[in-house]
Protein backbone atom coordinates (compact mmCIF):
# COMPACT_ATOMS: atom_id res chain seq x y z
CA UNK A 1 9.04 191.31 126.36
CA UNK A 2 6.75 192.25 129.06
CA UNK A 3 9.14 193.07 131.14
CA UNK A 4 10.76 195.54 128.86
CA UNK A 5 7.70 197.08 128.03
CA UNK A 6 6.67 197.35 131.60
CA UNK A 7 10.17 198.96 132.15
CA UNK A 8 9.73 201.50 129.35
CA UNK A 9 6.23 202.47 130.64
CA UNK A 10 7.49 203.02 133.86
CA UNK A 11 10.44 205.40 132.41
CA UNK A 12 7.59 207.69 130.49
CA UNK A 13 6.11 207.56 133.30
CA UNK A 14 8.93 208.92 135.82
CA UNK A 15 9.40 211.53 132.62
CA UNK A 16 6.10 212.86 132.70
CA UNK A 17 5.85 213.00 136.39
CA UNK A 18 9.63 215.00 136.22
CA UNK A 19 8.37 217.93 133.73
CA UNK A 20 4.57 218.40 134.19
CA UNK A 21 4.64 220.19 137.18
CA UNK A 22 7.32 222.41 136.36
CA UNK A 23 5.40 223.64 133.11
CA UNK A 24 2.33 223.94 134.53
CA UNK A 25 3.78 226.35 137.26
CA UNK A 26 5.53 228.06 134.81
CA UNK A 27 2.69 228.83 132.56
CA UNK A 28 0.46 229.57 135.19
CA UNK A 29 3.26 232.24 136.73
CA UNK A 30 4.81 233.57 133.70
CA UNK A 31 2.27 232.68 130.61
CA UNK A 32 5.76 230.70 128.84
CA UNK A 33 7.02 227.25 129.61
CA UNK A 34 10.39 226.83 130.90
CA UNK A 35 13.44 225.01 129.19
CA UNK A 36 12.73 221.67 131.14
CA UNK A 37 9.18 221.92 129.81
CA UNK A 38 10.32 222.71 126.60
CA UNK A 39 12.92 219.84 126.26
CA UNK A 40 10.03 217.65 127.92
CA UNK A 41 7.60 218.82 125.15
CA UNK A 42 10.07 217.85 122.31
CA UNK A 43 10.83 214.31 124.12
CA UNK A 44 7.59 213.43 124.51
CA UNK A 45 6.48 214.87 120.61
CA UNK A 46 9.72 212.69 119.55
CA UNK A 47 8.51 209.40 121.54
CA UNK A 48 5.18 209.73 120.68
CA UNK A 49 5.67 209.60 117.09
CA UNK A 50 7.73 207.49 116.97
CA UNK A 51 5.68 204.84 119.23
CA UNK A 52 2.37 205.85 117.06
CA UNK A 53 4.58 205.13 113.45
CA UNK A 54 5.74 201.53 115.26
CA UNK A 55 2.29 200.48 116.27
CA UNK A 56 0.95 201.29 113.42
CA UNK A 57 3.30 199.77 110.94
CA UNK A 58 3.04 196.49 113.02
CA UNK A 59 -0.80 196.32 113.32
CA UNK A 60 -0.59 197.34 109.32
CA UNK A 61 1.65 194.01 108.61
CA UNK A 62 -0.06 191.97 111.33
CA UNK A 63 -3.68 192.44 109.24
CA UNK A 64 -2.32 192.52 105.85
CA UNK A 65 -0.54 189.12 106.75
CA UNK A 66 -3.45 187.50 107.84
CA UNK A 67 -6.23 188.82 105.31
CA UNK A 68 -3.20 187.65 102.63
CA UNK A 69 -3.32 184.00 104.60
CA UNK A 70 -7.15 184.19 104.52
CA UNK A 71 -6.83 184.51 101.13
CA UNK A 72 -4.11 182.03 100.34
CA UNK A 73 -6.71 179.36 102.16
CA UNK A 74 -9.78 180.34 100.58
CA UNK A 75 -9.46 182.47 97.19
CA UNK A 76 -13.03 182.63 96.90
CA UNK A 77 -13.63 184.61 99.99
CA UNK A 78 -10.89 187.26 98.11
CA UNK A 79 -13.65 189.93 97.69
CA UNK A 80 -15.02 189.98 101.07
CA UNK A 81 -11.71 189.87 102.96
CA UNK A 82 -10.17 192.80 100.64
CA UNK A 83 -12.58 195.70 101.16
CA UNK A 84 -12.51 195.32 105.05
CA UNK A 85 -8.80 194.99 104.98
CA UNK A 86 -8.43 198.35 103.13
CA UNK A 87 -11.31 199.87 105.49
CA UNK A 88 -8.86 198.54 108.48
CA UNK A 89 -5.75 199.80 106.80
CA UNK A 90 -6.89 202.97 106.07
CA UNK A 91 -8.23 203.57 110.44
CA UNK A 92 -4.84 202.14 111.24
CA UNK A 93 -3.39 205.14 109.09
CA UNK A 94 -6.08 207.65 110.37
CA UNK A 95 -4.64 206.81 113.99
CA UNK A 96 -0.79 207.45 112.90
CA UNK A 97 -1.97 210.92 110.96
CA UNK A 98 -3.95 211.70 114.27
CA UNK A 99 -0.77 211.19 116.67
CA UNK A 100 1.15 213.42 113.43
CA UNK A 101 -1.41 216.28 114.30
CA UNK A 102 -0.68 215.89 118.19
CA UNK A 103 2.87 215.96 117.57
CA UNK A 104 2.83 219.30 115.24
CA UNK A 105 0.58 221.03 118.10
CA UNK A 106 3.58 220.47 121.00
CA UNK A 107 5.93 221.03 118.80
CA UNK A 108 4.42 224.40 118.03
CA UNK A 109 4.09 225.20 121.98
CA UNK A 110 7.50 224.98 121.92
C-alpha cells in the first residue's frame, strides 16, 4: 500500500512539475493561462476533491467506529465520548468543505 501511494505521489508530483511553469509564464506574458494550464487546473481541482472527499469519509468511519466500540465497552462513558465525536466529525467535514472552496476557486481561473 505504501508503495502505491508512494507511486501516486510521485505521479502528482511529475504533473505539477509538467504544468506550473508553463502557466506561470503564460500569465506573467499574456495575463491568461494557456490550455495545458487550464487542463492542469481542472486535473488537479478533479484530484483534489476527490482525494479530500476519500480522506475524509475514511477518517469519518475510522472515528465513528471506534467512539461506537468505546461505547459498546463502556456505555457509561456514552456522554463523554459522543460530544467530542460530533466536535471531531464536524472538523473532519470543515476540512472536506475547505478543499470544496479551493476547488470552486481553480475551477473559476479556468
Amino acid at each position: 500500500m505504501r508503495i502505491v501511494l508512494w507511486l501516486l505521489g510521485l505521479i502528482g508530483v511529475g504533473i505539477v512539475g509538467a504544468f506550473v511553469p508553463e502557466a506561470l509564464a503564460a500569465e506573467a506574458t499574456a495575463g491568461t493561462l494557456g490550455e495545458t494550464a487550464k487542463a492542469g487546473l481542472a486535473i488537479g481541482s478533479g484530484l483534489g476533491i476527490g482525494i479530500a472527499a476519500a480522506g475524509g469519509g475514511i477518517a469519518q468511519g475510522r472515528a465513528t467506529a471506534a467512539a461506537l466500540s468505546g461505547i459498546a465497552r463502556n456505555p457509561g462513558a456514552s456522554g463523554k465520548i459522543f460530544m467530542p465525536m460530533i466536535v471531531g466529525l464536524a472538523l473532519i467535514e470543515s476540512l472536506v468543505i475547505y478543499a470544496l472552496a479551493i476547488t470552486f476557486l481553480l475551477q473559476n481561473r479556468i
